[in-house]
Protein backbone atom coordinates (compact mmCIF):
# COMPACT_ATOMS: atom_id res chain seq x y z
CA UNK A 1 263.94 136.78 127.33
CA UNK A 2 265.64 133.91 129.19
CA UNK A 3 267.45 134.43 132.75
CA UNK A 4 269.65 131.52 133.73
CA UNK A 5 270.37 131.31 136.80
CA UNK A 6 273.29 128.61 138.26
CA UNK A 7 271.66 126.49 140.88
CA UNK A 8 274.78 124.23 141.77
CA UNK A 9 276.48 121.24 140.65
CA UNK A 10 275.23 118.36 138.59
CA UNK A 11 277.52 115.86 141.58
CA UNK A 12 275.23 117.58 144.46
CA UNK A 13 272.47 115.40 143.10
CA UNK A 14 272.67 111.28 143.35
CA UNK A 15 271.15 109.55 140.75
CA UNK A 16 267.37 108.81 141.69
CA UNK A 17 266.97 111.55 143.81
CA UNK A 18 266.14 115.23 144.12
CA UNK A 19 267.52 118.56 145.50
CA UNK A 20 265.62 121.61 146.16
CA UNK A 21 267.10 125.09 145.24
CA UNK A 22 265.81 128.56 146.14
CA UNK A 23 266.81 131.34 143.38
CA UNK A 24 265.21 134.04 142.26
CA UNK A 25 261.89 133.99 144.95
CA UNK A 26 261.52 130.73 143.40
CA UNK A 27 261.81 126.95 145.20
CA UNK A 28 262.63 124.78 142.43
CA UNK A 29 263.05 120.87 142.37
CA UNK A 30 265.67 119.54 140.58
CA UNK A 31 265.64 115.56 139.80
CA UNK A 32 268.20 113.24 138.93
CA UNK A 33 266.87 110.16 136.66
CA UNK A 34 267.16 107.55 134.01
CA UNK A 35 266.22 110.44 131.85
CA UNK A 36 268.23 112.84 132.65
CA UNK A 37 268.41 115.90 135.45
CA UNK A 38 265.02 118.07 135.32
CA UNK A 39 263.76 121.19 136.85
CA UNK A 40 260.39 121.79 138.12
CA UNK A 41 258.08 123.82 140.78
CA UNK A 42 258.82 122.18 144.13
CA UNK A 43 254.83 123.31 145.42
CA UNK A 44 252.07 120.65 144.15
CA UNK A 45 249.00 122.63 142.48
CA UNK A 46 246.85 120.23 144.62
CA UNK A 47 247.78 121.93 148.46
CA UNK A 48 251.21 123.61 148.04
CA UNK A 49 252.65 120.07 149.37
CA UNK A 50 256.37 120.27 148.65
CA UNK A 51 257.45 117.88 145.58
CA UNK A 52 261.14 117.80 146.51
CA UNK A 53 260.36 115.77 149.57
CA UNK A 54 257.94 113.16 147.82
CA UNK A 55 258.66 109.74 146.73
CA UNK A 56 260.45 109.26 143.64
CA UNK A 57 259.50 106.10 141.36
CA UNK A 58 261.44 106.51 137.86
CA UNK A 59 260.76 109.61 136.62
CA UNK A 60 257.51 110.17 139.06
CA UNK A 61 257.44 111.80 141.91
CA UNK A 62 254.91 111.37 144.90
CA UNK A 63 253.76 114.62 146.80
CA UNK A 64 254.43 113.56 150.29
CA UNK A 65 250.79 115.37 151.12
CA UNK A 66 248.40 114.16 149.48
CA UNK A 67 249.95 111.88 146.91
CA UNK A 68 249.26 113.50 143.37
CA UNK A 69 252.26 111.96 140.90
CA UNK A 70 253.99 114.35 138.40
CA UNK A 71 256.19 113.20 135.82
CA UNK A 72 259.54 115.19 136.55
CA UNK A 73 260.47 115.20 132.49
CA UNK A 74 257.16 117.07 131.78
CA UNK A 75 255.93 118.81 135.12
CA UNK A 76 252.50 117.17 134.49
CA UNK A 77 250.44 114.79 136.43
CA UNK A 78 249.75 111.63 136.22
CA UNK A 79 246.44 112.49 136.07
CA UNK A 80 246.12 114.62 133.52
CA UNK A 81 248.19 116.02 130.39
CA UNK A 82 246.71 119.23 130.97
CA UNK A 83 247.61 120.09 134.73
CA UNK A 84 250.88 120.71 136.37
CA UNK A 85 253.96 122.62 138.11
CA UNK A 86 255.88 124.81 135.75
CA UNK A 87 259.02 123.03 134.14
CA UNK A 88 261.86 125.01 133.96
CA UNK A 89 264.59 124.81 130.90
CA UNK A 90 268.21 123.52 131.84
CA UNK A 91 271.27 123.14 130.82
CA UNK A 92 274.46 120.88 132.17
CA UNK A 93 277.39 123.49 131.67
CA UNK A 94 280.76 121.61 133.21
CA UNK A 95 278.87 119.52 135.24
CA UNK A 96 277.16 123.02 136.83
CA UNK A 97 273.27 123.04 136.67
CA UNK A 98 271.72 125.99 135.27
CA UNK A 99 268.15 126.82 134.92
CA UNK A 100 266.21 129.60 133.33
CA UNK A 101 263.83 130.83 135.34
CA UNK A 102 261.87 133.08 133.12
């Protein structure tokens, strides 16, 4: 059953960068790029490093920690199509960004 939760607006977020929300006992990651705004876990499955903060590079993002890459459309790594943060379902509505977090 889905739970959407509002995390803000769409504007909060420049193009090519990242804000971090906290909803729900969650910390998501939310990323502005070429492809579009995305939602995924802001805590790296490597050490917990915090993916918000990392580098972004296109639609990659650096863990400022120890440097694994996801790909913010797909919450996978670079590394591997079969390990990664959870990527969370969302929706523009009126330039408001909701997620669902279930």
């Amino acid at each position: 059953m889905a739970n959407w939760v509002r995390l803000g607006r769409a504007e909060e977020i420049p193009s090519g960068q990242c804000r971090v929300y906290e909803s729900t006992g969650r910390t998501i990651a939310v990323f502005n790029v070429a492809e579009g705004i995305h939602a995924i876990d802001n805590t790296c499955v490597h050490r917990g490093g915090p993916l918000g903060e990392g580098e972004i590079s296109g639609k990659i993002v650096t863990c400022p920690w120890h440097h694994w890459s996801y790909d913010v459309t797909t919450g996978k790594t670079t590394m591997s199509e079969t390990i990664g943060v959870k990527k969370y379902p969302l929706e523009l509505r009126d330039d408001e960004v909701w997620v669902d977090v279930e």
